[in-house]
Protein backbone atom coordinates (compact mmCIF):
# COMPACT_ATOMS: atom_id res chain seq x y z
CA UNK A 1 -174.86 124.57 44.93
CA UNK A 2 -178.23 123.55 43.37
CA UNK A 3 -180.92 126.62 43.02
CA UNK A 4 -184.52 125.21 43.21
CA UNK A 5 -187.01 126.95 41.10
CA UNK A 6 -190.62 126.47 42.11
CA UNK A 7 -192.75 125.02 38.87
CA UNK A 8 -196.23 125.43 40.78
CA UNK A 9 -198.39 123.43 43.06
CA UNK A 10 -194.86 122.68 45.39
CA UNK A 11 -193.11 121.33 42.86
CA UNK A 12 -189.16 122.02 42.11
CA UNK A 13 -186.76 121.70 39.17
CA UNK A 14 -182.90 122.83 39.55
CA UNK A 15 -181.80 125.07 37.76
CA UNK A 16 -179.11 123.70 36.63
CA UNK A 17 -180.77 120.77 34.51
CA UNK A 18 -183.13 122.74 32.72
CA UNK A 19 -182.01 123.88 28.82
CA UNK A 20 -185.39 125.08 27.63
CA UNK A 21 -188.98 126.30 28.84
CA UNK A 22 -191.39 126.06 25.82
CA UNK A 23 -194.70 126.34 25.06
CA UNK A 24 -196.83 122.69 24.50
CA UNK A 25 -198.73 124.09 21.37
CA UNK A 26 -196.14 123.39 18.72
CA UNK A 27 -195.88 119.96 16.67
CA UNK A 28 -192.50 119.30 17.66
CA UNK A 29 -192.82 119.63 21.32
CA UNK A 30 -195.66 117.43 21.07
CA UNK A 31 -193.97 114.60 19.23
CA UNK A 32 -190.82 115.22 22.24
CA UNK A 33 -192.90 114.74 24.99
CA UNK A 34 -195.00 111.77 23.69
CA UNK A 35 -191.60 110.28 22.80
CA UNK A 36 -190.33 111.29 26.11
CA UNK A 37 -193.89 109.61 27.72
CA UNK A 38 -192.73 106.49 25.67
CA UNK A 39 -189.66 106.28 27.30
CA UNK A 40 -191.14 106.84 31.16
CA UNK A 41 -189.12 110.23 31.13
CA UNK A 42 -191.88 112.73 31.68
CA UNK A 43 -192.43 113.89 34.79
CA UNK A 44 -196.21 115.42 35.02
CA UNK A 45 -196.16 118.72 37.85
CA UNK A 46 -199.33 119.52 36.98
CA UNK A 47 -201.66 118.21 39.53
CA UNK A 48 -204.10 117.63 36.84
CA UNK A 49 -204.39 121.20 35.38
CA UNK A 50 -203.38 121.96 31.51
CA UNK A 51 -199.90 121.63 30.55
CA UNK A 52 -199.10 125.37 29.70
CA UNK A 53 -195.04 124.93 29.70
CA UNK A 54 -192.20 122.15 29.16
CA UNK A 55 -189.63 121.92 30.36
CA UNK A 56 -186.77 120.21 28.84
CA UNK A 57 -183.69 119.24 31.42
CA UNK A 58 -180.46 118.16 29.67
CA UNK A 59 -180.85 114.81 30.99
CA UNK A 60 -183.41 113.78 28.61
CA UNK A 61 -186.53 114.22 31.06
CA UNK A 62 -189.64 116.19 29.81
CA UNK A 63 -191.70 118.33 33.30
CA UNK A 64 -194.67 119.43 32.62
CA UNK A 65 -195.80 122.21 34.35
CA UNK A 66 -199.47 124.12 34.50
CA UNK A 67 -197.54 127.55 34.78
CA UNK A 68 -196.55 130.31 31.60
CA UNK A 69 -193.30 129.66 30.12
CA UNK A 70 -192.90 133.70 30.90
CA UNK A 71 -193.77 132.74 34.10
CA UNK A 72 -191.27 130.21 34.65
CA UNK A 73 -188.77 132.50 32.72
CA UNK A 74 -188.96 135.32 35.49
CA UNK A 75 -188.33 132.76 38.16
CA UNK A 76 -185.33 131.57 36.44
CA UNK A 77 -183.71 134.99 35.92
CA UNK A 78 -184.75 135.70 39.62
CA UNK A 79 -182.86 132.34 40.43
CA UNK A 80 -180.15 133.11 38.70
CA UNK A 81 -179.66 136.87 39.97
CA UNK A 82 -179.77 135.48 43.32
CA UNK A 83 -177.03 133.37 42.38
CA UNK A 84 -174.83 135.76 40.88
CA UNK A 85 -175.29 137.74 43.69
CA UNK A 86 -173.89 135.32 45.97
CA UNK A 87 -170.79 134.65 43.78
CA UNK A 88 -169.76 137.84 43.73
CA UNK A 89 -169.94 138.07 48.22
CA UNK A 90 -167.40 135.10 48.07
């Protein structure tokens, strides 16, 4: 079953999909999501706000999202408790 973790201003990603949640300040990341613009596989959840987190789905898309990459973190682990929790009831 997909678990939807909110990435601010409504916006979802599933769980599933995502491999990494970095910060946009490095070199690298920059050159992987203007690479990723290139393509048309960014997907901008920002609403217009700074880019403070990417997140990279295995997929190949690139979401940008105004919220901490700690942020995001917590809601993951959350997700993912929640999760566990319900594999070990069946």
């Amino acid at each position: 079953m997909a678990r939807l973790m909110n990435i601010g201003f409504g916006n979802v990603v599933n769980t599933a999909k995502i491999v990494a949640v970095v910060s946009p300040e490095a070199a690298p990341i920059k050159r992987l999501v203007q690479n990723a613009r290139q393509l048309g596989k960014v997907i901008d959840a920002t609403q217009g706000k700074r880019t403070k987190s990417v997140i990279v789905t295995e997929n190949d898309y690139i979401v940008l999202s105004a919220l901490l990459p700690d942020t995001l973190g917590k809601r993951f682990c959350v997700n993912f408790e929640d999760a566990k929790g319900d594999a070990d009831e069946t």
